[in-house]
Structure formats: structure tokens, C-alpha cells
N, C-alpha and C. Protein backbone atom coordinates (compact mmCIF):
# COMPACT_ATOMS: atom_id res chain seq x y z
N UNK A 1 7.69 -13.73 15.07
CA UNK A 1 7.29 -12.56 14.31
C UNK A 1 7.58 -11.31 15.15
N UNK A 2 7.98 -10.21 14.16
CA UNK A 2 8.47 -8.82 15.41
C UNK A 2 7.85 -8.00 14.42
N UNK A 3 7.14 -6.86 15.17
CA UNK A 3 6.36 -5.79 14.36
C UNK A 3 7.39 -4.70 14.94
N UNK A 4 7.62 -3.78 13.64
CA UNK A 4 8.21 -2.55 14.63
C UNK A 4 8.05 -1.44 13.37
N UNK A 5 8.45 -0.50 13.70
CA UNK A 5 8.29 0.69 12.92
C UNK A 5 9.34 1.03 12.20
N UNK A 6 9.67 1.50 10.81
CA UNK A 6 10.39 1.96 10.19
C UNK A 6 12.33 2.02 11.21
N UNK A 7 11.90 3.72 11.91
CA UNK A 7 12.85 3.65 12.81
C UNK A 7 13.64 2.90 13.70
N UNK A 8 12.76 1.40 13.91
CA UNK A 8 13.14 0.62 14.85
C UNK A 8 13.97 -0.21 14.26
N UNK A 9 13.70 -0.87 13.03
CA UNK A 9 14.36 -1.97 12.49
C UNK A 9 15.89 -1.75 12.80
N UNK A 10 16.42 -3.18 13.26
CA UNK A 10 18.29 -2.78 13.02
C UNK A 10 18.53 -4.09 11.97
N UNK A 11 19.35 -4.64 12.63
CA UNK A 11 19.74 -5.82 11.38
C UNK A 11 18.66 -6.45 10.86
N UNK A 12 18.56 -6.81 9.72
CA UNK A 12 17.51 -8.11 9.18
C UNK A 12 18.05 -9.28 8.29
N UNK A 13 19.38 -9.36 9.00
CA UNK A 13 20.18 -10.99 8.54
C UNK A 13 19.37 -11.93 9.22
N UNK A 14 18.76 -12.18 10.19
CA UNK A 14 18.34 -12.93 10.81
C UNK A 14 16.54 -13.56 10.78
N UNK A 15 16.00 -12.73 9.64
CA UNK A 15 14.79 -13.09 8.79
C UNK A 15 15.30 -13.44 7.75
N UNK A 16 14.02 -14.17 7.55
CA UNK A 16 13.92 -14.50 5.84
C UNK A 16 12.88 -14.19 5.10
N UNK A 17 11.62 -13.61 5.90
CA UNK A 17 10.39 -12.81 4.87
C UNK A 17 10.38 -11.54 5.60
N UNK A 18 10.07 -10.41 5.23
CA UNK A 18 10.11 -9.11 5.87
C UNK A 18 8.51 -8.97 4.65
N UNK A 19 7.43 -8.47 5.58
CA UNK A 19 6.47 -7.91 5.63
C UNK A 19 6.42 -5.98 5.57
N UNK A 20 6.38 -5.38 4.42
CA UNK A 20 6.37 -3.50 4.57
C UNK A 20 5.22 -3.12 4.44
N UNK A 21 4.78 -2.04 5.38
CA UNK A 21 3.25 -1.67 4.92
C UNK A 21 3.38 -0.22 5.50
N UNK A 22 2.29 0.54 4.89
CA UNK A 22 2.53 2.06 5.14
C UNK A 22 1.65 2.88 4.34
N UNK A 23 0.69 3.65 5.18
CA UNK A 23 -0.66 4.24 4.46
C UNK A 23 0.00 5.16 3.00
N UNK A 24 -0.84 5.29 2.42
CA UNK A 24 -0.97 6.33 1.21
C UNK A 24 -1.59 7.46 1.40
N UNK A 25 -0.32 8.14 1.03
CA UNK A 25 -0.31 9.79 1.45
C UNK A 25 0.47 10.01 0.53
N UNK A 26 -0.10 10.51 -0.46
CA UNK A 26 0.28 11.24 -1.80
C UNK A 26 1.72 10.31 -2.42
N UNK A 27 0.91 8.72 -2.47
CA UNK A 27 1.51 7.21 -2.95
C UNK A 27 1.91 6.69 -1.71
N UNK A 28 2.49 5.86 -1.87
CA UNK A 28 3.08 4.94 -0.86
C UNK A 28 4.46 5.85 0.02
N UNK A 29 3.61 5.88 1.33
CA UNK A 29 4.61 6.65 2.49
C UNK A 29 6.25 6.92 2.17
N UNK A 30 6.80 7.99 1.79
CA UNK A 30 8.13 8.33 1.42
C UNK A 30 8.79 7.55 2.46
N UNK A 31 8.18 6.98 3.68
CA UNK A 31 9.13 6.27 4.60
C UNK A 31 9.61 5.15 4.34
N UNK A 32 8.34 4.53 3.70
CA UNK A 32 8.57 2.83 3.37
C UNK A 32 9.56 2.77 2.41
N UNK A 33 9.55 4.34 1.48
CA UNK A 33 10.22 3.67 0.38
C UNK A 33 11.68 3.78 0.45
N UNK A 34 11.77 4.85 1.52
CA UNK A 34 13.50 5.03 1.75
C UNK A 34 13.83 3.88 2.29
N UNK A 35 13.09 3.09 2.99
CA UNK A 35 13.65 2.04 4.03
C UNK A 35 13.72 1.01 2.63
N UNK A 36 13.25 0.74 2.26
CA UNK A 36 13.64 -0.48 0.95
C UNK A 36 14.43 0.13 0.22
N UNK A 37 14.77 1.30 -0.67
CA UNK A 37 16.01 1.38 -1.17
C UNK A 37 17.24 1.66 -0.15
N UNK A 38 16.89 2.40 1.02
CA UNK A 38 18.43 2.03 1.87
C UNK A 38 18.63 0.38 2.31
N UNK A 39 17.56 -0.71 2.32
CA UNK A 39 18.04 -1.85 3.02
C UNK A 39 17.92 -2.99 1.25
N UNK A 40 17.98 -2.24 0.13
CA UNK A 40 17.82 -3.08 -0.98
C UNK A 40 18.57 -4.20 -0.71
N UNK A 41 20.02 -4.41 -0.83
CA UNK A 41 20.35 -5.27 -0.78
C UNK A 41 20.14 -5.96 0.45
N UNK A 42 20.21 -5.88 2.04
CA UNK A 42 19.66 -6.95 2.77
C UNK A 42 18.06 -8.07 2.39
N UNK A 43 17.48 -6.92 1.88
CA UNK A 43 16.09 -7.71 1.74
C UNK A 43 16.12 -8.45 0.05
N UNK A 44 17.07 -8.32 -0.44
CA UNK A 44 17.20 -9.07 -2.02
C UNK A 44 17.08 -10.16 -1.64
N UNK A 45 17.66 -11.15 -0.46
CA UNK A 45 17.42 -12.42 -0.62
C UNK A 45 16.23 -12.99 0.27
N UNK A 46 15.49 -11.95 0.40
CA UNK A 46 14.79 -12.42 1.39
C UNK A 46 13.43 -12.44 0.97
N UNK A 47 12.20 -13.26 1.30
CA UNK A 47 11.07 -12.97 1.10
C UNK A 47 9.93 -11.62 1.38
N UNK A 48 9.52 -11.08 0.42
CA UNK A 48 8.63 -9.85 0.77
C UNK A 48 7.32 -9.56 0.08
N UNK A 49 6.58 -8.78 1.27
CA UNK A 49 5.16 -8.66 0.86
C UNK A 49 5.00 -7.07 1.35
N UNK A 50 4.17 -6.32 0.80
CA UNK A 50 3.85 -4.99 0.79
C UNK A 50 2.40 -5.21 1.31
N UNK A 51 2.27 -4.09 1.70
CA UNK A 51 0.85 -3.76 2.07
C UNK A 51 0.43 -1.98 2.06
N UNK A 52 -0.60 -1.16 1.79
CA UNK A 52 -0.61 -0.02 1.95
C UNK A 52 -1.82 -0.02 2.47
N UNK A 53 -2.41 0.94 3.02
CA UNK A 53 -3.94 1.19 3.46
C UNK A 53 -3.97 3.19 2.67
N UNK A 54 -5.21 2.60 2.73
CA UNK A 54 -6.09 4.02 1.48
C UNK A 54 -7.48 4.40 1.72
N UNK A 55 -7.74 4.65 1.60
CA UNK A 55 -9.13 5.26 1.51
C UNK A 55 -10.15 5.32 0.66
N UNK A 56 -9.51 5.06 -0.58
CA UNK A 56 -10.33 5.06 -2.15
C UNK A 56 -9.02 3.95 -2.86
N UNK A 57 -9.68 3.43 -3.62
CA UNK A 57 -8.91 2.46 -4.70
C UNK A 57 -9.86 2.46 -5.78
N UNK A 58 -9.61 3.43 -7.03
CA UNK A 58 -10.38 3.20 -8.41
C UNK A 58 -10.01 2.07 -9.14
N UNK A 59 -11.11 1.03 -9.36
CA UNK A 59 -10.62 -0.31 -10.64
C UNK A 59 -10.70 0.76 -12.09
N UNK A 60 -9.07 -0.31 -12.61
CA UNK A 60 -8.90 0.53 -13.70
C UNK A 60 -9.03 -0.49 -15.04
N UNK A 61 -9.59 -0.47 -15.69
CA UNK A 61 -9.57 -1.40 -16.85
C UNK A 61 -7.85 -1.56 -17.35
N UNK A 62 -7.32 -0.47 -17.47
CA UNK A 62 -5.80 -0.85 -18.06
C UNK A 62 -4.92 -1.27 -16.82
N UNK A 63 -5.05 -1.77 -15.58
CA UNK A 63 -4.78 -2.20 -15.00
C UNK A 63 -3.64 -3.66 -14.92
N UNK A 64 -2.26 -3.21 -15.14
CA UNK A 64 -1.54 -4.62 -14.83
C UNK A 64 -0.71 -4.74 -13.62
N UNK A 65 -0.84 -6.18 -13.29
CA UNK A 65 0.14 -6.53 -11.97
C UNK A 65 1.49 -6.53 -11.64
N UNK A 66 2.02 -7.10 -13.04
CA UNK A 66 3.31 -7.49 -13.28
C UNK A 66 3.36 -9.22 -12.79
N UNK A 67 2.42 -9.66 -12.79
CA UNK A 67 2.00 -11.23 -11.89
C UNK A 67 2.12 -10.93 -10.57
N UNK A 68 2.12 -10.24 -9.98
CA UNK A 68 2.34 -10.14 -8.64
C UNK A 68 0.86 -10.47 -7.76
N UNK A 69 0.80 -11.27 -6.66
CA UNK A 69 -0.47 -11.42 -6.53
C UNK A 69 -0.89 -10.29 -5.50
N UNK A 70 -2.48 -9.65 -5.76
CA UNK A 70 -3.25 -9.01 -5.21
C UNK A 70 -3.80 -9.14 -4.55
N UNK A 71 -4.66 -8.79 -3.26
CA UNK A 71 -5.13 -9.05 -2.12
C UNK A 71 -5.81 -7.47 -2.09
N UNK A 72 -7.06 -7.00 -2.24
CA UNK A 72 -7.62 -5.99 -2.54
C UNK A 72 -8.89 -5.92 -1.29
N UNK A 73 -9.09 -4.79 -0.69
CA UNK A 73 -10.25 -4.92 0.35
C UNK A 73 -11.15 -4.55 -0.89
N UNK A 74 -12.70 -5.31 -0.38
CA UNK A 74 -13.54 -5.17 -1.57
C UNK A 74 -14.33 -3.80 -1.34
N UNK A 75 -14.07 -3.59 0.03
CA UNK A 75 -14.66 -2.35 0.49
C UNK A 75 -14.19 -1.26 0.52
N UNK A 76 -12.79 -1.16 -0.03
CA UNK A 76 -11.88 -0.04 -0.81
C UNK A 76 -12.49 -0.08 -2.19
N UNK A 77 -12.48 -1.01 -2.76
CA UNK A 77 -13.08 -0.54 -4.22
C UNK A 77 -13.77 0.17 -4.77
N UNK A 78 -13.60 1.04 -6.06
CA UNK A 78 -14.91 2.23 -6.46
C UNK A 78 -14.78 1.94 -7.83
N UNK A 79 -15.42 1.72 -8.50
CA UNK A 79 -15.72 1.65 -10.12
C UNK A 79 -15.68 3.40 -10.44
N UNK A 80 -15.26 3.49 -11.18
CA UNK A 80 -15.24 4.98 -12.32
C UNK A 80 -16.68 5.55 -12.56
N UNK A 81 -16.95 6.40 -12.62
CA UNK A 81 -17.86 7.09 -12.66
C UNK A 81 -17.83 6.87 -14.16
N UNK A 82 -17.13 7.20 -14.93
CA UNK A 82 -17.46 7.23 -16.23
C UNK A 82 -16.52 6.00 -17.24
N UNK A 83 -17.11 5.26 -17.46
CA UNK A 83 -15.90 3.97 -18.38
C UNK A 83 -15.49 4.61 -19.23
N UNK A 84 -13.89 4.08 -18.94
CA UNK A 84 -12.84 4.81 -19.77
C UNK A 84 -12.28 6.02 -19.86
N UNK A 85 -13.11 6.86 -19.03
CA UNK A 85 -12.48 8.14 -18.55
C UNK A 85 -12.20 8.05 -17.30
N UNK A 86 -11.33 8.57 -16.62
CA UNK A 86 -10.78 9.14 -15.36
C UNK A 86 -11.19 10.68 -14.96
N UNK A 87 -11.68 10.55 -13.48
CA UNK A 87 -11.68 12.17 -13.30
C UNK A 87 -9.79 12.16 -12.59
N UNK A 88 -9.87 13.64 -12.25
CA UNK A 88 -8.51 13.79 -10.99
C UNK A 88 -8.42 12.62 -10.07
N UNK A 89 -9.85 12.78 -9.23
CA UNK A 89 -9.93 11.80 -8.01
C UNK A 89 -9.54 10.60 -8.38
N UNK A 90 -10.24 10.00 -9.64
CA UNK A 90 -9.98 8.90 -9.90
C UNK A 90 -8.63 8.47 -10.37
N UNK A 91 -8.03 9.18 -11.16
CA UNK A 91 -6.47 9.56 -11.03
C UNK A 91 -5.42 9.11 -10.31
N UNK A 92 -5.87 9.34 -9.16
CA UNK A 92 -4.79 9.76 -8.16
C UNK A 92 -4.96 8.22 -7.31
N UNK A 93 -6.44 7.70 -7.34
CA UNK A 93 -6.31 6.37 -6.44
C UNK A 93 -6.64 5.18 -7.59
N UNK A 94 -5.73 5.47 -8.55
CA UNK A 94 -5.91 3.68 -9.42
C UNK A 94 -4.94 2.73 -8.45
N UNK A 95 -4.93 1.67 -8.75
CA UNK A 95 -4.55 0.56 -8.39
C UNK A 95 -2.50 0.64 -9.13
N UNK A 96 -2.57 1.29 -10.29
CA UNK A 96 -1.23 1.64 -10.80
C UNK A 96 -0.76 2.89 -10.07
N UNK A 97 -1.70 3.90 -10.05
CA UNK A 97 -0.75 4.79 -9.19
C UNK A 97 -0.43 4.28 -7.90
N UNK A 98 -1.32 3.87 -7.05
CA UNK A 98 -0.56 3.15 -6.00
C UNK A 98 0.61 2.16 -5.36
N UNK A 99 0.07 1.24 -6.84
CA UNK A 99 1.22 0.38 -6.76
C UNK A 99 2.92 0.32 -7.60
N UNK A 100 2.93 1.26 -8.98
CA UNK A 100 4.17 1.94 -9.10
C UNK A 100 5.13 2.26 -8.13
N UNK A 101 4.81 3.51 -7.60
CA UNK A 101 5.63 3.69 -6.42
C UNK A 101 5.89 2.56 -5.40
N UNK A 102 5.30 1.99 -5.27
CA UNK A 102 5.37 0.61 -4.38
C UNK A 102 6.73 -0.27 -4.84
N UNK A 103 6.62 -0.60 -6.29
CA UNK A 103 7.46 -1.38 -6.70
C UNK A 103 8.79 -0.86 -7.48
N UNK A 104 8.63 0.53 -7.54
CA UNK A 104 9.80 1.28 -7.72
C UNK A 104 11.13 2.24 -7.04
N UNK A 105 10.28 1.48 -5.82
CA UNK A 105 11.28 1.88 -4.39
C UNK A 105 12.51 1.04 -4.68
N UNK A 106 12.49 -0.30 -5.53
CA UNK A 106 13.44 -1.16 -5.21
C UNK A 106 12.82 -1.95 -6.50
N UNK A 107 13.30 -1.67 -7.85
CA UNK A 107 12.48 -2.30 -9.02
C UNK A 107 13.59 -4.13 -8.71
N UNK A 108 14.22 -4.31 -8.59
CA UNK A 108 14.81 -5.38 -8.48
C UNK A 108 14.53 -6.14 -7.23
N UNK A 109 13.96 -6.02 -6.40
CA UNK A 109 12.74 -6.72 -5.76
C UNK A 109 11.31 -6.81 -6.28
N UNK A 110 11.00 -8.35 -5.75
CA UNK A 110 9.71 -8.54 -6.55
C UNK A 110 8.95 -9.07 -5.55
N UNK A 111 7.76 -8.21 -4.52
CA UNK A 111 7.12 -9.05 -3.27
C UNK A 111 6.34 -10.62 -4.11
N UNK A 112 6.27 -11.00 -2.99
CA UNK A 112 5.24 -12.15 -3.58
C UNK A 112 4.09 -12.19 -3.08
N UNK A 113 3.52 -11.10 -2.40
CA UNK A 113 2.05 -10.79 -2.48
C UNK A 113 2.19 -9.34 -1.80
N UNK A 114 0.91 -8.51 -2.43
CA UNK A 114 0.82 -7.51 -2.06
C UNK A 114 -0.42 -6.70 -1.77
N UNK A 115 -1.26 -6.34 -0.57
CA UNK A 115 -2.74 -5.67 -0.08
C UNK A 115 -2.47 -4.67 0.04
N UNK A 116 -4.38 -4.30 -0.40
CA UNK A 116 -4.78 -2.72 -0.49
C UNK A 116 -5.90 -3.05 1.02
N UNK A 117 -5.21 -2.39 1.88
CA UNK A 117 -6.16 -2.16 2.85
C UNK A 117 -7.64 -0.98 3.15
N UNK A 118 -8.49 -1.16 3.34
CA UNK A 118 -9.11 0.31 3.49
C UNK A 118 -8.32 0.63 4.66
N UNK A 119 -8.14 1.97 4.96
CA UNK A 119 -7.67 2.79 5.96
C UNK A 119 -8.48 3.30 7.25
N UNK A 120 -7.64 4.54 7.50
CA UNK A 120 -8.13 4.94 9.06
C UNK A 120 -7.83 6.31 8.42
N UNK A 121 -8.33 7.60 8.53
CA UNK A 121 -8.66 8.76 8.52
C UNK A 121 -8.47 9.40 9.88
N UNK A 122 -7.50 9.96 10.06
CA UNK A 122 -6.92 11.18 11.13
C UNK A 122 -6.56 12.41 10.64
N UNK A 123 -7.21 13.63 10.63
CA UNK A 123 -6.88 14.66 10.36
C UNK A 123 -5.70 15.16 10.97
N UNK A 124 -5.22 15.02 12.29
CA UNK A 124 -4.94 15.36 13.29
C UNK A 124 -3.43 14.91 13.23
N UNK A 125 -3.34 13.79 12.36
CA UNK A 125 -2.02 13.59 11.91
C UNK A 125 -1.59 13.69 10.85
N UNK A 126 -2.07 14.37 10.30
CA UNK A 126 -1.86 15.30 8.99
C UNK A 126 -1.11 16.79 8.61
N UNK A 127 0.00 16.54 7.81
CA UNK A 127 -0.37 18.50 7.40
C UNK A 127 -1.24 19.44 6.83
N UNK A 128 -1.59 20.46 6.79
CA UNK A 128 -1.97 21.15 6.29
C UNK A 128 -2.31 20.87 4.62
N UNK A 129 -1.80 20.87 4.05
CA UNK A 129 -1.56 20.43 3.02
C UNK A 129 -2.54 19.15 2.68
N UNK A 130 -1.49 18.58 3.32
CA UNK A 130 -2.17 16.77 3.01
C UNK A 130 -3.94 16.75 3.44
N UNK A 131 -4.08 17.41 3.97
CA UNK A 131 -5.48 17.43 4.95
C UNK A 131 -6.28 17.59 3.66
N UNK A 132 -5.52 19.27 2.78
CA UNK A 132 -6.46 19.72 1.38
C UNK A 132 -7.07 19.05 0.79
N UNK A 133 -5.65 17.74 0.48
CA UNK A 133 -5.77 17.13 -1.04
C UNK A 133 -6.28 16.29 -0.23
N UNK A 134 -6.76 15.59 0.76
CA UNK A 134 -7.47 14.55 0.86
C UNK A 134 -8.66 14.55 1.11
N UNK A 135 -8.94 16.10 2.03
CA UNK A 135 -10.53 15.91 1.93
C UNK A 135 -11.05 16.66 0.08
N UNK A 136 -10.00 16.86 -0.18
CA UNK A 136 -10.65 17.97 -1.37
C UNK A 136 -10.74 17.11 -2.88
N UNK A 137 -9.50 16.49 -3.19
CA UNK A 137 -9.05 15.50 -4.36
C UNK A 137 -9.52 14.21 -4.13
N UNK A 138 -9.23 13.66 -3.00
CA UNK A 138 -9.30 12.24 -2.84
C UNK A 138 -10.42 12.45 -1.81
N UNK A 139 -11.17 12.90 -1.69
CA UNK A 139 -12.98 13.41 -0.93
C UNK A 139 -12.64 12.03 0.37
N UNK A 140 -11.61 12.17 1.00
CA UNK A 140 -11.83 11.40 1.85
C UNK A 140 -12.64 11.69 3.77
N UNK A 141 -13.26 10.79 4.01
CA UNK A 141 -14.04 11.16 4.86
C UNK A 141 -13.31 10.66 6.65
N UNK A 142 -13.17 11.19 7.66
CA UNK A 142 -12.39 10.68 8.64
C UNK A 142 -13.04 9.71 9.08
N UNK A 143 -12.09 8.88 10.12
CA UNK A 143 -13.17 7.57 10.84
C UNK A 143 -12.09 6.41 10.29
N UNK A 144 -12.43 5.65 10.80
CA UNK A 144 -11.64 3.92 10.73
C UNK A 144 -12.06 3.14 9.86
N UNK A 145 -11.49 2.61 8.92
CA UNK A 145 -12.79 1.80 7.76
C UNK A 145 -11.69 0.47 7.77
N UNK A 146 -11.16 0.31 8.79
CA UNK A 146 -10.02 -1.40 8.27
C UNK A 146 -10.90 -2.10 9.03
N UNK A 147 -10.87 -3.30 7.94
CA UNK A 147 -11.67 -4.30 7.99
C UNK A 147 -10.56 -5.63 8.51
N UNK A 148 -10.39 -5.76 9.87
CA UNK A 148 -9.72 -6.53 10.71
C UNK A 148 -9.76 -7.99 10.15
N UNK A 149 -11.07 -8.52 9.49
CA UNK A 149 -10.82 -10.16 9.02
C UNK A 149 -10.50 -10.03 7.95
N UNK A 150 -10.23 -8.81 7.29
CA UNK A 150 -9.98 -9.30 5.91
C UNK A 150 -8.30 -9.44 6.01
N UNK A 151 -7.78 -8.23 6.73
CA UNK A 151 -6.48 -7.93 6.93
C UNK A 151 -5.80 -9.40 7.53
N UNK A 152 -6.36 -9.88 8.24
CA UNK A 152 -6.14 -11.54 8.95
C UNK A 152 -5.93 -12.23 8.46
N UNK A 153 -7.76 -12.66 6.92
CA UNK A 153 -7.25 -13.22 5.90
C UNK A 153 -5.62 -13.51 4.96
N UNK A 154 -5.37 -12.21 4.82
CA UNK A 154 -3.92 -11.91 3.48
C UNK A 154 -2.86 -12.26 4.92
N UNK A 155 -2.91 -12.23 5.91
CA UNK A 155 -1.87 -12.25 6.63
C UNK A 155 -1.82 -13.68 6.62
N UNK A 156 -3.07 -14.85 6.48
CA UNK A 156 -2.75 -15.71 6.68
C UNK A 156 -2.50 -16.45 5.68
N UNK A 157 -2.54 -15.96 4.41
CA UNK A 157 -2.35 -16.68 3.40
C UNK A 157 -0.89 -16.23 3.10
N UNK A 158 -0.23 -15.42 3.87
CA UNK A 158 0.87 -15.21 3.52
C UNK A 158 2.30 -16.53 4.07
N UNK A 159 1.15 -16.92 4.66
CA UNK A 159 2.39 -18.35 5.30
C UNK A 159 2.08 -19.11 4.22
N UNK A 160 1.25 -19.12 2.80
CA UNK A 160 1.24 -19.89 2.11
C UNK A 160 2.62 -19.85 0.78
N UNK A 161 3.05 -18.39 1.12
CA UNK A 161 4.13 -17.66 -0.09
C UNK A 161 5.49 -17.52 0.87
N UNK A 162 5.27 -17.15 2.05
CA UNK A 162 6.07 -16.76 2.75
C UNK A 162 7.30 -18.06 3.25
């Protein structure tokens, strides 16, 4: 197994599951997603699983997968304030807005499992901007909230797909 960062990757003829993950910052990191449509075709034949980390995840009743299997921290989860309505906040962290962009980096790839991590909160690596909409829209609070056995868990069930 080799962990490396976006920038690092060179060839990936020499895998056969590639693992992408990458916090949510206004959807799934513009990084992850350039790196899967520039490496679409290397990773077409190959096995893949997504992962994002967040801060808020609203359950949405109209909620579909596409069958893709889910792996959800339970401690990301927030029920709606109001059934059947959405506020903004709630909006912005459904389980579809997150995962669209996810699977439309590269609609002709299909992972075979995919986690919502809770996240880690750094202001400090933030813009200006992003700082707004997150403490302001998405009321997020700083501090570390990943839950290390759960993340272990999906990693290990991934040798079951993988």
C-alpha cells in the first residue's frame, strides 16, 4: 500500500485498486476531481473507492446511491430540522450534494465503495472566503472530529471489494 498526495502520484499501471479521498470544501476538493478526470482512463480498469471528510452531512429522504455502497460516520449525521424542507445549510451538506460531484469527476467510473468521514476544522488553512461560508452557511465549528475506528472499519472492509 503507498499513500501519497495528489501531486505525488506518477504512474498507476502497477495497481489495481486506487483509494481517492479529499475534504469538502465547497463539494468534493477541485483537486481530487482534476486528478480522476486527468487519470480517467488509467484508473478505468482499475478498482476504486472515494472517501471525503465534512463536517455536517444532512440525511435526505430523496436520497439515491446509484447502488454504490455507503459507509457514513454516524457522527457526521444531522436529521433536518424541518421534514421535507431544506434550509441553505442543509442544502449545501446532503449526502447528493456531496456525492454528485464525487461521481461526476469521471461519470464512467463507478467506485465500489464510498465514506463520509467527519472531518478536522483548520481555519488556518483556509481562505478568506471559505472560512465565511463555513463558519457562516455550513456553522462549522474548528477542532478534529475523525473518528479513527470508524475510518479503520471502511478501510477494512475494503479488502472485502477491493
Amino acid at each position: 500500500m503507498d499513500i501519497r498526495k495528489f501531486s505525488e502520484v506518477g504512474i498507476l499501471d502497477h495497481y489495481d485498486s486506487v483509494v481517492i479521498g479529499a475534504p469538502m470544501i465547497f463539494g468534493w476538493h477541485a483537486v481530487a476531481r482534476r486528478f480522476i478526470r486527468r487519470n480517467r482512463k488509467l484508473l478505468a480498469g482499475k478498482n476504486l473507492a472515494y472517501f471525503a471528510c465534512a463536517l455536517r452531512l444532512t440525511k435526505d429522504q430523496k436520497e439515491t446511491t446509484n447502488s454504490i455502497p455507503l459507509f457514513i460516520d454516524p457522527g457526521l449525521v444531522s436529521q433536518p430540522q424541518k421534514t421535507g424542507s431544506l434550509n441553505i445549510k442543509e442544502r449545501f451538506t446532503t449526502i447528493g450534494h456531496y456525492l454528485t460531484p464525487m461521481l461526476n469527476s469521471a461519470p464512467d467510473l463507478k467506485p465500489v465503495s464510498v465514506a463520509f468521514f467527519n472531518g478536522k476544522l483548520d481555519l488556518r488553512r483556509l481562505k478568506w472566503w471559505q472560512v465565511l461560508f463555513v463558519l457562516g452557511v455550513v456553522q462549522g465549528k474548528p477542532g478534529d472530529y475523525r473518528d479513527w475506528d470508524f475510518i479503520k472499519r471502511w478501510s477494512r472492509s475494503l479488502s472485502q471489494v477491493i
